[in-house]
Protein backbone atom coordinates (compact mmCIF):
# COMPACT_ATOMS: atom_id res chain seq x y z
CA UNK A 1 0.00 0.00 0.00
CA UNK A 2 1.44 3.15 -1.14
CA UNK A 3 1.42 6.22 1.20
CA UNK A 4 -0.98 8.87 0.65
CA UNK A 5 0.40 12.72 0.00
CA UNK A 6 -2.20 15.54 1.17
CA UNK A 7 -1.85 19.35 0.09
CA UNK A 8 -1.30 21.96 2.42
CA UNK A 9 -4.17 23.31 1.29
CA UNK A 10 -6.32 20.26 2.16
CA UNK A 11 -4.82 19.73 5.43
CA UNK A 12 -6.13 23.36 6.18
CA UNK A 13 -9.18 22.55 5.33
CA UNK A 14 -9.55 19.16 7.90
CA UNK A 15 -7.68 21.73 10.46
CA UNK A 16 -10.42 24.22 10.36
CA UNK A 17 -13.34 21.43 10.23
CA UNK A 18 -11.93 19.97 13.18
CA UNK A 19 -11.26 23.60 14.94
CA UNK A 20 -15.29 24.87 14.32
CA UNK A 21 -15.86 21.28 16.59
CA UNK A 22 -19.43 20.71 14.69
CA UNK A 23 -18.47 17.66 13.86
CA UNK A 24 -16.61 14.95 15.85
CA UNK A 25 -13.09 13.70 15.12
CA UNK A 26 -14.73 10.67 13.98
CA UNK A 27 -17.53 11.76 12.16
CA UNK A 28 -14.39 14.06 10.33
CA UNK A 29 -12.28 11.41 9.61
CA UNK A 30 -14.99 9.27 7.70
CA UNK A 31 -16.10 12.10 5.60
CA UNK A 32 -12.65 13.08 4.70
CA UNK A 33 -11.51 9.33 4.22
CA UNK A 34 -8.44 9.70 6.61
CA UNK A 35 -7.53 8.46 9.80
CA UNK A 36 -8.76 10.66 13.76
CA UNK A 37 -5.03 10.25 14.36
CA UNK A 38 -3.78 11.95 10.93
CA UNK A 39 -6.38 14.49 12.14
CA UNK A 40 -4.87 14.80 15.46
CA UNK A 41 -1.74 15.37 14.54
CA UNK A 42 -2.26 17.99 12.00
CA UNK A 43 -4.02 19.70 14.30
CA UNK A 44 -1.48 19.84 16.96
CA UNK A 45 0.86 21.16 14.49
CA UNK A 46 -1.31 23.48 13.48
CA UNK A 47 -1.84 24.93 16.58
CA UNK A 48 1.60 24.83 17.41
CA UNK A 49 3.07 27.07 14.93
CA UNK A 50 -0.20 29.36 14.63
CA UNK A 51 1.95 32.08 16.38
CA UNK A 52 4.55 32.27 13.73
CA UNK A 53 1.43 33.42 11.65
CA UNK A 54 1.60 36.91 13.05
CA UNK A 55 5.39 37.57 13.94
CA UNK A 56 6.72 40.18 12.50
CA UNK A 57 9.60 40.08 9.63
CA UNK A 58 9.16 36.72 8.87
CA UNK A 59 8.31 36.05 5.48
CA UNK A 60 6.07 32.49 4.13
CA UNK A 61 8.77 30.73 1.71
CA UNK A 62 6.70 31.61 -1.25
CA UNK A 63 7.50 35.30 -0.76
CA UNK A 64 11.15 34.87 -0.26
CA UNK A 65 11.34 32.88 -3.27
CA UNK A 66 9.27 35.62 -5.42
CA UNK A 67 11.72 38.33 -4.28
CA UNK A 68 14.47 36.35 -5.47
CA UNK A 69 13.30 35.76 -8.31
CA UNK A 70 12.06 39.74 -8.44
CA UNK A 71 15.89 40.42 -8.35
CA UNK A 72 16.95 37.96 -10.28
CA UNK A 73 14.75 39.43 -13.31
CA UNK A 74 16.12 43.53 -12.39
């Protein structure tokens, strides 16, 4: 059985599901056809990097790439 590779953009999605609490772990997991405990654990991480959201001067790697590449092209 090959392992499964989820987006970013999906795992936000679960993330937020499971954050609004409207639906159980559970009842997430079946509808998203994924494991409580992959849910778990992107949630945790979620959470525990949600601060680095709002510091200031740091920069998401897409933006530091696109400035880069912004120079690169001057």
């Amino acid at each position: 059985m090959t392992r499964r590779k989820f987006t970013s953009k999906f795992k936000t999605k679960v993330v937020l599901e499971a954050l609004k609490e409207r639906q159980t772990i559970k009842e997430l997991a079946q509808k998203f056809e994924i494991t409580p405990q992959q849910i778990n654990t992107w949630k945790r991480d979620f959470l525990k990097d949600a601060d680095t959201v709002f510091s200031k001067g740091s920069k998401s790697k897409k933006s530091e790439e696109e400035e880069k590449k912004d120079q690169l092209l001057m």
